[in-house]
Structures are given as C-alpha cells and as structure tokens.
N, C-alpha and C. Protein backbone atom coordinates (compact mmCIF):
# COMPACT_ATOMS: atom_id res chain seq x y z
N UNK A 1 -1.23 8.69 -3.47
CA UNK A 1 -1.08 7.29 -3.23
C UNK A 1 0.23 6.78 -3.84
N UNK A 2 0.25 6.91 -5.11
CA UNK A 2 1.75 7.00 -5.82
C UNK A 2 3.32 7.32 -5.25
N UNK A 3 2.74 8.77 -4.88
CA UNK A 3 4.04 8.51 -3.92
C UNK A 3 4.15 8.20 -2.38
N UNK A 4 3.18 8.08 -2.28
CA UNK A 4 3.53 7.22 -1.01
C UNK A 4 3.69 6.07 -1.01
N UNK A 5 3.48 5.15 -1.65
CA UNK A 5 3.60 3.81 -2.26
C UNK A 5 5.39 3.82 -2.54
N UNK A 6 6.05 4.55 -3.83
CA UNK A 6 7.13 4.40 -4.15
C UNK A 6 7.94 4.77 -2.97
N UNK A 7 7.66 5.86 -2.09
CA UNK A 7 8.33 6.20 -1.31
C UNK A 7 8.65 5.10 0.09
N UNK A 8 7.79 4.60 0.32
CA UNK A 8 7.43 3.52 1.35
C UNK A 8 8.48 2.49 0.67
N UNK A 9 9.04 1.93 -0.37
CA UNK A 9 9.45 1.06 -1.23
C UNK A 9 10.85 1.81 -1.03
N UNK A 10 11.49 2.73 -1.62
CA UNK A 10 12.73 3.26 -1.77
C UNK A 10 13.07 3.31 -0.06
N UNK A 11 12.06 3.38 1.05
CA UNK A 11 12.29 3.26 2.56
C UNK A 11 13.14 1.91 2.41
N UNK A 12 12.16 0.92 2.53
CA UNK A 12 12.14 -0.63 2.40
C UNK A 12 13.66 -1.23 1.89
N UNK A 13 13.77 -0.43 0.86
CA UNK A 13 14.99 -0.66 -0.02
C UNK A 13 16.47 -0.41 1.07
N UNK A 14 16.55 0.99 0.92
CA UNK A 14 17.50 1.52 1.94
C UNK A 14 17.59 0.49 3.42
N UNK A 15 16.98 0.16 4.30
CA UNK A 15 17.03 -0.70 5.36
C UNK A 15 17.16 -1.56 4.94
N UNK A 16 16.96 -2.69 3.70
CA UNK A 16 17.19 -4.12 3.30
C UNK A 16 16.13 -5.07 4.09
N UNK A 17 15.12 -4.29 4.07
CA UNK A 17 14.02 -5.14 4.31
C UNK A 17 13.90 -6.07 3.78
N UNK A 18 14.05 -7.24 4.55
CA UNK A 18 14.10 -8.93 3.80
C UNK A 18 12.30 -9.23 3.22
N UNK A 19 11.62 -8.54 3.49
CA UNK A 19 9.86 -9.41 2.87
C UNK A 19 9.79 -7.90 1.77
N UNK A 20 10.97 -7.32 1.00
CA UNK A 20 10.24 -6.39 -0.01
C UNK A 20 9.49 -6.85 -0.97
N UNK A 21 10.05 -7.57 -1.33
CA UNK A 21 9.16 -8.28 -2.97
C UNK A 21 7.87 -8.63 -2.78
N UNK A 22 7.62 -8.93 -1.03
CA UNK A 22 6.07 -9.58 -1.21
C UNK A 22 5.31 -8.22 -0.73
N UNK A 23 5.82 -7.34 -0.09
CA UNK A 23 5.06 -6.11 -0.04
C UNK A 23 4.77 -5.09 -1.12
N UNK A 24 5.72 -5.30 -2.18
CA UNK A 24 5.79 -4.67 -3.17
C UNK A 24 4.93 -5.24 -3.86
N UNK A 25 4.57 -6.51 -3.89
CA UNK A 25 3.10 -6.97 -4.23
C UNK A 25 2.18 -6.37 -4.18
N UNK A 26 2.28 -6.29 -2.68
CA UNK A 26 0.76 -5.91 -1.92
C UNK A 26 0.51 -4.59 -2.50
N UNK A 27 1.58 -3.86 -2.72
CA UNK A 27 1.44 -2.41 -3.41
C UNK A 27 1.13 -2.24 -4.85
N UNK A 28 1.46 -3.45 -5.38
CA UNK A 28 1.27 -3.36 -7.15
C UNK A 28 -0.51 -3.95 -6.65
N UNK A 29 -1.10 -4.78 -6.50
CA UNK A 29 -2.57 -4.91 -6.12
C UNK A 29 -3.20 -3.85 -5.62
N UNK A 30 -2.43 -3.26 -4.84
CA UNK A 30 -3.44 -2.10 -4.20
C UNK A 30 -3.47 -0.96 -5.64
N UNK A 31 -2.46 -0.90 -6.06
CA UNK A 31 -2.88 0.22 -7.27
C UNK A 31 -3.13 0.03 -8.29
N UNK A 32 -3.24 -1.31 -8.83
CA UNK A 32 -3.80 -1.89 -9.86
C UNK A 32 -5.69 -2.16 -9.80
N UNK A 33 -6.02 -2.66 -8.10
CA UNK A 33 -7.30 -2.22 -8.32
C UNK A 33 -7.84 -0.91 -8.29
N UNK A 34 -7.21 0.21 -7.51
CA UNK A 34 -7.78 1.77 -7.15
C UNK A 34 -7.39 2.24 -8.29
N UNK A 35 -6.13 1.92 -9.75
CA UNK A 35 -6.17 2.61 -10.93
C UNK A 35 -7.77 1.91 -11.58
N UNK A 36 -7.83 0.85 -11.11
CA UNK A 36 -9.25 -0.08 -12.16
C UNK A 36 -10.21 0.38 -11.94
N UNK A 37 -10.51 0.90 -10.88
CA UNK A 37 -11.43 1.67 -10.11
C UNK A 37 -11.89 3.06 -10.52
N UNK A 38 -10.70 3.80 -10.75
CA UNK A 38 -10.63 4.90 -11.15
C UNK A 38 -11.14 5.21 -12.33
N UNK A 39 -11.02 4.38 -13.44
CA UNK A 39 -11.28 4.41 -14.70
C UNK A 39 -12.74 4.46 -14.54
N UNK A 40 -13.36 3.71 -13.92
CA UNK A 40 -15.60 3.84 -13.92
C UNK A 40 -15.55 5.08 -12.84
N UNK A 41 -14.77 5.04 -11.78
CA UNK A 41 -15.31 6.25 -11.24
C UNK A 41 -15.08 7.87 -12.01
N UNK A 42 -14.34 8.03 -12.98
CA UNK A 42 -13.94 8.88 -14.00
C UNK A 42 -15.20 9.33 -14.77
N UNK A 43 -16.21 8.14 -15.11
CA UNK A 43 -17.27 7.65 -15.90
C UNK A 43 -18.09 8.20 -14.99
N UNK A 44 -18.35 8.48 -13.53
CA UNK A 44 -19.56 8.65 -12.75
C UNK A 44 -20.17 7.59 -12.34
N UNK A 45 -19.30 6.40 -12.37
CA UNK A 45 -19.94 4.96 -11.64
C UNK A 45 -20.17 5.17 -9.69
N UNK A 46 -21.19 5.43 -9.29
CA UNK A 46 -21.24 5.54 -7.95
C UNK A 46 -20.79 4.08 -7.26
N UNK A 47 -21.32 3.30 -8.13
CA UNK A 47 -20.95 1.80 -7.43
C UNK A 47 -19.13 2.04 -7.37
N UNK A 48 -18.65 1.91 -8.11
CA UNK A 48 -16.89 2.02 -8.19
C UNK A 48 -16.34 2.85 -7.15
N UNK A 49 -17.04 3.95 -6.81
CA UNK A 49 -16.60 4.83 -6.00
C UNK A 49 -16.35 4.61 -4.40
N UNK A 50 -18.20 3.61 -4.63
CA UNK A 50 -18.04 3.09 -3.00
C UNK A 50 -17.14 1.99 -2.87
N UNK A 51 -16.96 1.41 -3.99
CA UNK A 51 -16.14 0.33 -3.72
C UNK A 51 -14.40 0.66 -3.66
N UNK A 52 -14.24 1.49 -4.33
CA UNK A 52 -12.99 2.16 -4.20
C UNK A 52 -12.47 2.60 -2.55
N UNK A 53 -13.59 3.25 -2.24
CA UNK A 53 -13.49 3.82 -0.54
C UNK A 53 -13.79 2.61 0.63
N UNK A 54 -14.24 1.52 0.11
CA UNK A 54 -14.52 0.46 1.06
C UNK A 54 -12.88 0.07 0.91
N UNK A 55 -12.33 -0.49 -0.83
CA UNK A 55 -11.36 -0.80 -0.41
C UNK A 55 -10.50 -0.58 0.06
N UNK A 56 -10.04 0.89 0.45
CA UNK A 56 -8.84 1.93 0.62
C UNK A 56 -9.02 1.95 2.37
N UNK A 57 -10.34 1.77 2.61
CA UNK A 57 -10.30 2.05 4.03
C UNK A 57 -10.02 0.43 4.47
N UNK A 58 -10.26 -0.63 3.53
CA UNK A 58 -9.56 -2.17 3.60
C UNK A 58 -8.09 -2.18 4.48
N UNK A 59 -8.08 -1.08 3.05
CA UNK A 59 -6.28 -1.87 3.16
C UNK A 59 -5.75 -0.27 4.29
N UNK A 60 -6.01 0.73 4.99
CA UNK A 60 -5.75 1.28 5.84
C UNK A 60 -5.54 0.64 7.37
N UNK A 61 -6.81 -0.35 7.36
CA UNK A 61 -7.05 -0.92 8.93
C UNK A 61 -6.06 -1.98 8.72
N UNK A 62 -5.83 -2.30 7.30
CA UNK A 62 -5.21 -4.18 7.30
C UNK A 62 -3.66 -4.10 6.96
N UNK A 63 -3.74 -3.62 5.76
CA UNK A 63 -2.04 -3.18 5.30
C UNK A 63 -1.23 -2.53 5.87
N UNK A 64 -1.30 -1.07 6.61
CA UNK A 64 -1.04 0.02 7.37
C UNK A 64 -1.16 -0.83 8.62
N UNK A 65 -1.89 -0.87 8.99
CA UNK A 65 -2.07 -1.64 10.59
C UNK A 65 -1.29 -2.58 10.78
N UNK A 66 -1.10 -3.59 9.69
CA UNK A 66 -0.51 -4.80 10.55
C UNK A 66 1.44 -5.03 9.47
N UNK A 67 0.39 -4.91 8.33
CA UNK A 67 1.74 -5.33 7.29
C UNK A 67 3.19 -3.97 7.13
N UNK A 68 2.43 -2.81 7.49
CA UNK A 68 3.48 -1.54 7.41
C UNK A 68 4.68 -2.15 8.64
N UNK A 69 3.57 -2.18 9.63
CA UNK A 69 4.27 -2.63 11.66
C UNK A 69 5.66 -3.31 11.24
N UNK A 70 5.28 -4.30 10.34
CA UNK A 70 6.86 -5.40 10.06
C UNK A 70 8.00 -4.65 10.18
N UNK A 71 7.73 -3.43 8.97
CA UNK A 71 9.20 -2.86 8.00
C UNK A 71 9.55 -1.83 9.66
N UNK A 72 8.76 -1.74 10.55
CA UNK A 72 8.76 -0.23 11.56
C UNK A 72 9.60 -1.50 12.25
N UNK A 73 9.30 -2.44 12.17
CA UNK A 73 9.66 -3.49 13.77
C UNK A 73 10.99 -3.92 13.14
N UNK A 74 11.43 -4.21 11.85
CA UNK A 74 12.50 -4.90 11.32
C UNK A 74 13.37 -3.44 11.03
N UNK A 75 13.18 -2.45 11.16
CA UNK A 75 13.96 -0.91 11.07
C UNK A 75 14.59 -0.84 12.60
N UNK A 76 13.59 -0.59 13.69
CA UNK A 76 13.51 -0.55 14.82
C UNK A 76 14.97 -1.56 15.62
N UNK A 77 14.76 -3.42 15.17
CA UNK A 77 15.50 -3.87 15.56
C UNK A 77 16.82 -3.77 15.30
N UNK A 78 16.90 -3.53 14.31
CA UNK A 78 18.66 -3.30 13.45
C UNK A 78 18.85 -1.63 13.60
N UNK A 79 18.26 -0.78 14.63
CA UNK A 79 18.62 0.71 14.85
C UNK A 79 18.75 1.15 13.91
N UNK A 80 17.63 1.17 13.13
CA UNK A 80 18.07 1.82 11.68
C UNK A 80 17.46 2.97 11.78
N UNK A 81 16.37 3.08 12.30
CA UNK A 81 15.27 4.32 13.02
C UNK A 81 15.15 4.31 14.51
C-alpha cells in the first residue's frame, strides 16, 4: 500500500498535477485509518479486520474509480502519457 501510495504521488508530482495536495490527503486518511486498523488487527480484533477490508474495498470502488481517473485524464490531456 505504501508504495503504491508514494509512488502514485512522485507520478502526480512529475506531471504537475494541479489537485496534488488534496489527493495527497486522501492518501494520508487512507493510511492513517488502515495503519489504525492494523494495530487491533495485530491484537486478533476480527471486528478491525472486517472493517479494515470493508474500508479498502471503500476506497478501491471510490478513490481508484473515480478520484485516480482525474490524474489519468489531466496526464492524458497535456500528452504526458
């Protein structure tokens, strides 16, 4: 997750993606709850676990799906990819 996170970011960077700071948000939340998460599921919390996998599959359909599309569509227009 880590590095795909930083790596997605050092992308972002290189093209001059104008909305980084607020995606870089979205990325400090996403691993600030799945590290918070991690810590009870470490413990054997089954509850944390499901909630960990509810949220990850959250932010797959929502973040990935709609919010990744931007940086592909704002790459895309300026022929950067």
């Amino acid at each position: 997750m880590e590095y795909h996170l930083s790596e997605e970011e050092k992308f972002m960077e290189k093209i001059g993606y104008p909305e980084l700071d607020r995606h870089r948000k979205a990325h400090d939340m996403f691993r600030r709850a799945i590290y918070d998460l991690a810590q009870h599921i470490e413990k054997g919390d089954p509850k944390a676990f499901r909630e960990a996998l509810s949220y990850a599959w959250g932010w797959l359909c929502n973040h990935i799906a709609k919010t990744d599309k931007k940086y592909a569509i704002y790459a895309k227009e300026k022929g950067l990819i």
